[in-house]
Protein backbone atom coordinates (compact mmCIF):
# COMPACT_ATOMS: atom_id res chain seq x y z
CA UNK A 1 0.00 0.00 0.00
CA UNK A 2 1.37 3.15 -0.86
CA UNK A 3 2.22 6.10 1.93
CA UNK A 4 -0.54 8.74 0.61
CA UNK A 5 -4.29 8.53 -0.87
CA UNK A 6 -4.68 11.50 -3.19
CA UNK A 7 -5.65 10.19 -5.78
CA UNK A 8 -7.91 7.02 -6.48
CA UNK A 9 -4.60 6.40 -9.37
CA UNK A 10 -2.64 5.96 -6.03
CA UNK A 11 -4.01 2.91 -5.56
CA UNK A 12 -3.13 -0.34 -8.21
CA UNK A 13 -6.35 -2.32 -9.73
CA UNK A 14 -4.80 -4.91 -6.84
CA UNK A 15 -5.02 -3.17 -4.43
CA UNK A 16 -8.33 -1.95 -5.03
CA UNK A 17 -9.68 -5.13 -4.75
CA UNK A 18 -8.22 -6.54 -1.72
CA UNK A 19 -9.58 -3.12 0.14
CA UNK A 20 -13.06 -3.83 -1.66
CA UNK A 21 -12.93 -7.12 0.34
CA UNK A 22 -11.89 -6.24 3.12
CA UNK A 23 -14.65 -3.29 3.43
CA UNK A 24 -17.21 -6.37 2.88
CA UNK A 25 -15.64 -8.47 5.60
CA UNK A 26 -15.90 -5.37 8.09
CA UNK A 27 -19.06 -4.50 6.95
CA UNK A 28 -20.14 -8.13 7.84
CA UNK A 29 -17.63 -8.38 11.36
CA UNK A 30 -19.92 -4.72 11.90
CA UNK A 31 -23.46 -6.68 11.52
CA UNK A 32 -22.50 -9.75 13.25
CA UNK A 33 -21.22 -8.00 16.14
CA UNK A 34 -17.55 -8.87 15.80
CA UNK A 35 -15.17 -6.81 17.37
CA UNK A 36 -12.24 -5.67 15.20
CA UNK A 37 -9.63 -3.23 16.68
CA UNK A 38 -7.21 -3.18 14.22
CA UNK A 39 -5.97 0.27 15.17
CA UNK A 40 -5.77 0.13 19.01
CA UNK A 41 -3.22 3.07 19.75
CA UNK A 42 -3.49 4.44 16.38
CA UNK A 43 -4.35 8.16 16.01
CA UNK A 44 -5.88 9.74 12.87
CA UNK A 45 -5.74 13.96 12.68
CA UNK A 46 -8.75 14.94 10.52
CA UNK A 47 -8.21 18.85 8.96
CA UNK A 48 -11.81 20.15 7.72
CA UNK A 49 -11.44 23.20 5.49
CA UNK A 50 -15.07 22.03 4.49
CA UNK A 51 -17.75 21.25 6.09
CA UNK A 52 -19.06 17.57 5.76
CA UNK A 53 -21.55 15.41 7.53
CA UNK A 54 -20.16 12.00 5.65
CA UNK A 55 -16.98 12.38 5.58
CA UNK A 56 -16.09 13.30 9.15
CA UNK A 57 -18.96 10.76 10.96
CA UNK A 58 -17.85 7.55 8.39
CA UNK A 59 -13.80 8.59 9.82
CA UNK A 60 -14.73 9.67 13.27
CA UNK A 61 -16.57 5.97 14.01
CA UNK A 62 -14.42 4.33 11.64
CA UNK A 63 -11.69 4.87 13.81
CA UNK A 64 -13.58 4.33 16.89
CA UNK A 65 -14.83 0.72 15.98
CA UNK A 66 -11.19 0.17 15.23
CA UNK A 67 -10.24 0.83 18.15
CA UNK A 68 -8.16 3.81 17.24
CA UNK A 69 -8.73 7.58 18.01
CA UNK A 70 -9.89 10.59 15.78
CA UNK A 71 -8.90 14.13 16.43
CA UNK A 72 -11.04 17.14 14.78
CA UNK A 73 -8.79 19.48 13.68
CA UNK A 74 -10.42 22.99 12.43
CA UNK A 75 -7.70 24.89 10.36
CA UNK A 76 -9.61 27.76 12.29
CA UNK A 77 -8.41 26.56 15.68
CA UNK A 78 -5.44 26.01 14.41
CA UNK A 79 -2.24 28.15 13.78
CA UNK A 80 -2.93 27.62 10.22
CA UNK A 81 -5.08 30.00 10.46
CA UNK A 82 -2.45 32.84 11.55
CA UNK A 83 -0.54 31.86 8.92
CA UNK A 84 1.73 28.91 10.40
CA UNK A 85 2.68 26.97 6.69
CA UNK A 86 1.61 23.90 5.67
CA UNK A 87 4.84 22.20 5.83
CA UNK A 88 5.67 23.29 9.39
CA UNK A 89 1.75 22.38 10.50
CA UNK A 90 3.09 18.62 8.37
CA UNK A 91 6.14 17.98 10.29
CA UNK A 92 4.38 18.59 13.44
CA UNK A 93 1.51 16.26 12.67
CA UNK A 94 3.87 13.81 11.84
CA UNK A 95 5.21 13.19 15.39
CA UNK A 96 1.83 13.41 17.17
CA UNK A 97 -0.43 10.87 14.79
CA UNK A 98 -0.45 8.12 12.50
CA UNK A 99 -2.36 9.20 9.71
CA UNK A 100 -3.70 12.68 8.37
CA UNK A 101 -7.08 12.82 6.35
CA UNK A 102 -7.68 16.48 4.72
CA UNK A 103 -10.89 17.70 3.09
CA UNK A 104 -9.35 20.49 1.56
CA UNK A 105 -10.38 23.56 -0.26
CA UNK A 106 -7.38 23.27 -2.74
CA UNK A 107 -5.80 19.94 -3.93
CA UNK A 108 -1.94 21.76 -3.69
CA UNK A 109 -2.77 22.30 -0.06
CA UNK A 110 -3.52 18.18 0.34
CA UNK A 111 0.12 17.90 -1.60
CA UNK A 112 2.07 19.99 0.32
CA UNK A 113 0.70 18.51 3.41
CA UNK A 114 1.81 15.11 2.18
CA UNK A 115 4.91 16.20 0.90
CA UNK A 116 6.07 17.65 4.50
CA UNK A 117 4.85 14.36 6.25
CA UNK A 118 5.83 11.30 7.24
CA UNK A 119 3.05 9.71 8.10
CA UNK A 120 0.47 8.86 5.19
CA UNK A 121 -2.36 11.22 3.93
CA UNK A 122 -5.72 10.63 2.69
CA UNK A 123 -7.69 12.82 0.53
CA UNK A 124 -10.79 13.24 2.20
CA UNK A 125 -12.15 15.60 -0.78
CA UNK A 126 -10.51 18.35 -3.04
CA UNK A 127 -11.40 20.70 -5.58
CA UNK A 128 -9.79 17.97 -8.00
CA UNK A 129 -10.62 14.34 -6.44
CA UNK A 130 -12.62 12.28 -4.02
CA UNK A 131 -10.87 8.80 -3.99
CA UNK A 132 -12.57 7.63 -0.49
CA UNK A 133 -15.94 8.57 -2.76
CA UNK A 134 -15.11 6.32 -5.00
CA UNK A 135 -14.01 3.71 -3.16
CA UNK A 136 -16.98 3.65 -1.04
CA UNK A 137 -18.82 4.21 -4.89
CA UNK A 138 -17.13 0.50 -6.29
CA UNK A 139 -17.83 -1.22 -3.11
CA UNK A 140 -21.72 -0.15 -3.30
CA UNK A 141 -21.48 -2.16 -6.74
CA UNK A 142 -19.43 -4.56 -6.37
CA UNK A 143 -21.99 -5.65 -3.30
CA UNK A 144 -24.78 -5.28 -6.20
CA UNK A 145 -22.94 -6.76 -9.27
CA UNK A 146 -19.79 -8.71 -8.31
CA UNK A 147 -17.05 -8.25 -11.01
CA UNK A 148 -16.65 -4.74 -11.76
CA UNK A 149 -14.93 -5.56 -14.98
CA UNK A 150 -17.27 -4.58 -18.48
CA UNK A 151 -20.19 -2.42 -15.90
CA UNK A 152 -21.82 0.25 -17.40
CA UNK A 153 -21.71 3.19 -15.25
CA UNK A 154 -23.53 6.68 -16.03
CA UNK A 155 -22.49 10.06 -14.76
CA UNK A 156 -25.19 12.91 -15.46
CA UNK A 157 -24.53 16.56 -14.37
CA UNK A 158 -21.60 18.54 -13.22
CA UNK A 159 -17.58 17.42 -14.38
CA UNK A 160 -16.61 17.76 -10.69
CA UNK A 161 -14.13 16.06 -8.26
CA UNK A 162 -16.12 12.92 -7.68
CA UNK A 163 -16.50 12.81 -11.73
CA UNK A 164 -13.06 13.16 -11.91
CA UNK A 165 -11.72 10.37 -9.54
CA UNK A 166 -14.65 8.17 -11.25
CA UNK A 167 -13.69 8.56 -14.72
CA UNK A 168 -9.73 7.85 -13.44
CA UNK A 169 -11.06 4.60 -11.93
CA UNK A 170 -11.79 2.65 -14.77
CA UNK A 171 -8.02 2.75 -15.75
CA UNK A 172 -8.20 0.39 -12.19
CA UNK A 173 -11.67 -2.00 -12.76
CA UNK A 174 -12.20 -2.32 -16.46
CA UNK A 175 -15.66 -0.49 -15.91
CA UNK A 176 -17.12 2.05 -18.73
CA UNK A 177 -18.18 5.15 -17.67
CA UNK A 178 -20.41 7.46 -19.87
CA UNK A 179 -20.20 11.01 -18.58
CA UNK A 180 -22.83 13.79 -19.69
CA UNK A 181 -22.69 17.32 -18.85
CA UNK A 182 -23.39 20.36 -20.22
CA UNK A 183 -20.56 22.57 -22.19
CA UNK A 184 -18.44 24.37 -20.25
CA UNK A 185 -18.86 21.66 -17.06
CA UNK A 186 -16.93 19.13 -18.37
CA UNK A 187 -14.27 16.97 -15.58
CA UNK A 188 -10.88 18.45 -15.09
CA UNK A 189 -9.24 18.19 -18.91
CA UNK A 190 -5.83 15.85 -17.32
CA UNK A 191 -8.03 13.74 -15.54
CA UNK A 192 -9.98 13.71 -19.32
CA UNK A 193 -6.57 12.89 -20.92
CA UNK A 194 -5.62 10.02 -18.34
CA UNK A 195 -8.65 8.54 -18.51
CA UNK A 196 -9.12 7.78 -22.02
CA UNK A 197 -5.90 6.96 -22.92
CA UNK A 198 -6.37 4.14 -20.23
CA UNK A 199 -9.55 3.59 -19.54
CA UNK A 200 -13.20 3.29 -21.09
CA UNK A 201 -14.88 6.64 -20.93
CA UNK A 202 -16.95 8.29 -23.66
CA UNK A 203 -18.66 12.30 -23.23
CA UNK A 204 -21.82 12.98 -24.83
CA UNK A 205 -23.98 16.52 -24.12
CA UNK A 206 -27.41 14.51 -24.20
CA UNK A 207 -28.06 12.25 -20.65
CA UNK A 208 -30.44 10.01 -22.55
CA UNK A 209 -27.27 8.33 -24.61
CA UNK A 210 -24.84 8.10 -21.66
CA UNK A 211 -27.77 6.48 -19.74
CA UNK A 212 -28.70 4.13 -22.24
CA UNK A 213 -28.38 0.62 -21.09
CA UNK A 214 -26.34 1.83 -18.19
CA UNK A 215 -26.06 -0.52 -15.14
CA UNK A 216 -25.75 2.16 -12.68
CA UNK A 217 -26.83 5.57 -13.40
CA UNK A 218 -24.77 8.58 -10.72
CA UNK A 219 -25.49 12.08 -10.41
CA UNK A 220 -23.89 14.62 -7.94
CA UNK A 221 -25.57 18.17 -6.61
CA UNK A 222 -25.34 20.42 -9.32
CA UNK A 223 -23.50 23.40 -6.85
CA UNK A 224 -20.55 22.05 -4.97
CA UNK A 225 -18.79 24.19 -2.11
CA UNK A 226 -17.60 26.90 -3.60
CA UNK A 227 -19.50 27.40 -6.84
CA UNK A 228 -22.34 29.00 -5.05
CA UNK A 229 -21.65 32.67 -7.02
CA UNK A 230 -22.80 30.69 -9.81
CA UNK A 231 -26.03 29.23 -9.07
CA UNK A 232 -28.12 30.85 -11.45
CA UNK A 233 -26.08 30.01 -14.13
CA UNK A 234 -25.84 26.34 -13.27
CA UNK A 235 -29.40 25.95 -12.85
CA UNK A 236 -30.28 27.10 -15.86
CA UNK A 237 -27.30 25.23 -17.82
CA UNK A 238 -27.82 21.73 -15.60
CA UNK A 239 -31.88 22.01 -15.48
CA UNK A 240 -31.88 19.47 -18.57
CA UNK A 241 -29.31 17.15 -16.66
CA UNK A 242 -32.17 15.79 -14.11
CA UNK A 243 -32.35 11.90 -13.13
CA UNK A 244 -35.83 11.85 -13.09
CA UNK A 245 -37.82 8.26 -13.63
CA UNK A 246 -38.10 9.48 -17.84
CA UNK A 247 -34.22 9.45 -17.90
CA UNK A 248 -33.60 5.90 -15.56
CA UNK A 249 -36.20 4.65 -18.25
CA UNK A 250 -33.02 4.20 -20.66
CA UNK A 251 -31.15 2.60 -18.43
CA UNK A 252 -30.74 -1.70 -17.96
CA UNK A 253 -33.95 -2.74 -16.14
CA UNK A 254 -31.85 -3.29 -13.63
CA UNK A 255 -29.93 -0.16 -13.01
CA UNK A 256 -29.23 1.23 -9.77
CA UNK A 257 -29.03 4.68 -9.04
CA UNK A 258 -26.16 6.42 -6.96
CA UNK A 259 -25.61 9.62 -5.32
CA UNK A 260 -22.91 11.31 -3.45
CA UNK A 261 -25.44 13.43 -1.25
CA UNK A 262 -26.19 15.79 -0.39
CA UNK A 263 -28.84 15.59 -2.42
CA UNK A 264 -31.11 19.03 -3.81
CA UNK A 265 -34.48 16.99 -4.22
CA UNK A 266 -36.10 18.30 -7.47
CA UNK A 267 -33.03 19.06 -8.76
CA UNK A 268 -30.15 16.61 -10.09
CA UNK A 269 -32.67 14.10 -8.56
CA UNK A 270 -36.32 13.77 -8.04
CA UNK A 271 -37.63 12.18 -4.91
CA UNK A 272 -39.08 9.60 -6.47
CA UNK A 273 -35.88 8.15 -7.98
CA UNK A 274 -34.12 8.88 -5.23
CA UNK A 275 -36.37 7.00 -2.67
CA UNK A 276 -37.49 4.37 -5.64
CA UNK A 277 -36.51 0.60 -5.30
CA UNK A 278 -33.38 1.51 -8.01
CA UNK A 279 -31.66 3.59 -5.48
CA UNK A 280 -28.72 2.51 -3.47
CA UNK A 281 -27.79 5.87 -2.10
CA UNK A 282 -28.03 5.03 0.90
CA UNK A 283 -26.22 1.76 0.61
CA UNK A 284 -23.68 3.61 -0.35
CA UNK A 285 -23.71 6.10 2.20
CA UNK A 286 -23.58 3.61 4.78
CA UNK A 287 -20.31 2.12 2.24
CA UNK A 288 -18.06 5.41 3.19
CA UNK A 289 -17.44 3.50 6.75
CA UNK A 290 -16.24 0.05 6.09
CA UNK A 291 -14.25 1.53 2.55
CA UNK A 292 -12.72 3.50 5.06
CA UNK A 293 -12.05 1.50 7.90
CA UNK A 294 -10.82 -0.82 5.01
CA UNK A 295 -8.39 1.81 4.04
CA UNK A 296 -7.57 2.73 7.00
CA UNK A 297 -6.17 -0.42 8.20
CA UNK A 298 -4.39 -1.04 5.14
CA UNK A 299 -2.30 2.42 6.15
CA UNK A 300 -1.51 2.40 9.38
CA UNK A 301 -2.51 -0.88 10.65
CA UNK A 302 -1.81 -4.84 10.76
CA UNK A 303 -4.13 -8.06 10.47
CA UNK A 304 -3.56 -11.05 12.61
């Protein structure tokens, strides 16, 4: 396992499955009641430049059932926020924990951090990628389809982080994705460039052919943290781009719908889809513990 998580491409198609089974055996150890404190005396730091509800509950218990601690850590109540670098704030994590996860405003600010450290990093979202999205994204399917290998796999809306670490995956699970989104919102052009020079993505402007015959059909708000200035303009430009029960109608009768939440009912998603018996949201949800945990132990910790 490699020393930092910024990207889901820091991770080998290998290793990506072994931590996809391992997430299902905690999940299952979770159900059935087995304890499984793989991290006793391990410390994770957790820096929130954003606010987050999954992210920082799916860590904070992760660790805990682990048997491990988690420290909040607002840059706010920090002397980050009178200026104290990044590196300096790095080297001094570095002797107090065993692992740093940052949800970041800026994606150079995770790599500076994980260039100063010596302890590993996790992504825990950037303007750029959301690898423990993802991760907790594959093992939602894998728990629905098995081999991840040849799945269809629809993105409709906004080219953001969590489109960008997607579209990256395939080059690690032999899944196609079809993205759609409207001009001007397309995913970060290198993470374009890596993708289909090694993996299976096509772009189309209308959702109805990415969805078509999709297996799993993913949509995202259409206003992430940070692009609130340009809500009007992203309304009006995504207001085509909604899964509504019309759109899933392309899709394999069997398709599953996924979403990163928060969710804007009436939006990207209509309630009825969202609730409907083709959602998994909240399968998936749930999936952002045991990925973690999963990934977690992999890091910093070691199985009898």
């Amino acid at each position: 396992m490699k020393r930092t998580i910024l990207s889901i491409l820091d991770l080998t198609a290998d290793e990506i499955g072994t931590l996809l089974d391992d997430a299902i055996r905690l999940k299952k150890e979770r159900s059935d009641g087995v304890a499984h404190p793989h991290l006793a005396g391990k410390t994770l730091g957790m820096i929130f430049e954003k606010s987050s509800t999954r992210t920082r509950i799916s860590f904070d218990v992760g660790m805990y059932e682990l048997g491990g601690y988690a420290l909040y850590l607002n840059p706010r109540d920090m002397q980050l926020d009178r200026g104290e670098a990044i590196p300096d704030t790095a080297r001094v994590l570095s002797r107090y924990l065993s692992a740093a996860m940052i949800r970041a405003n800026s994606h150079s600010s995770i790599e500076t951090l994980s260039d100063n450290s010596t302890i590993p990093v996790i992504n825990g979202l950037s303007d750029k990628e959301h690898p423990c999205q993802i991760l907790a994204d594959l093992m939602t399917l894998k728990e629905r389809f098995g081999d991840l290998s040849g799945l269809h796999l629809a993105w409709v809306g906004d080219g953001n982080n969590v489109c960008n670490s997607l579209i990256l995956s395939t080059i690690l699970t032999g899944m196609k994705v079809s993205v759609a989104v409207p001009p001007g919102y397309e995913p970060d052009p290198d993470c374009i460039r890596r993708a289909e020079a090694r993996g299976n993505v096509t772009f189309h402007r209308r959702p109805e052919e990415a969805v078509a015959g999709a297996d799993a059909v993913y949509t995202d708000t259409w206003i992430s943290m940070g692009n609130e200035d340009e809500q009007d303009a992203r309304l009006k430009a995504f207001a085509p781009y909604s899964v509504t029960s019309a759109l899933l109608s392309h899709a394999s009768e069997d398709a599953v719908v996924l979403h990163c939440l928060p969710a804007h009912r009436g939006l990207e998603i209509t309630d009825e889809v969202l609730d409907g018996p083709q959602s998994v949201v909240w399968d998936q949800a749930e999936n952002r513990l045991h990925a973690q945990k999963s990934l977690l132990v992999a890091l910093i910790g070691k199985r009898d």
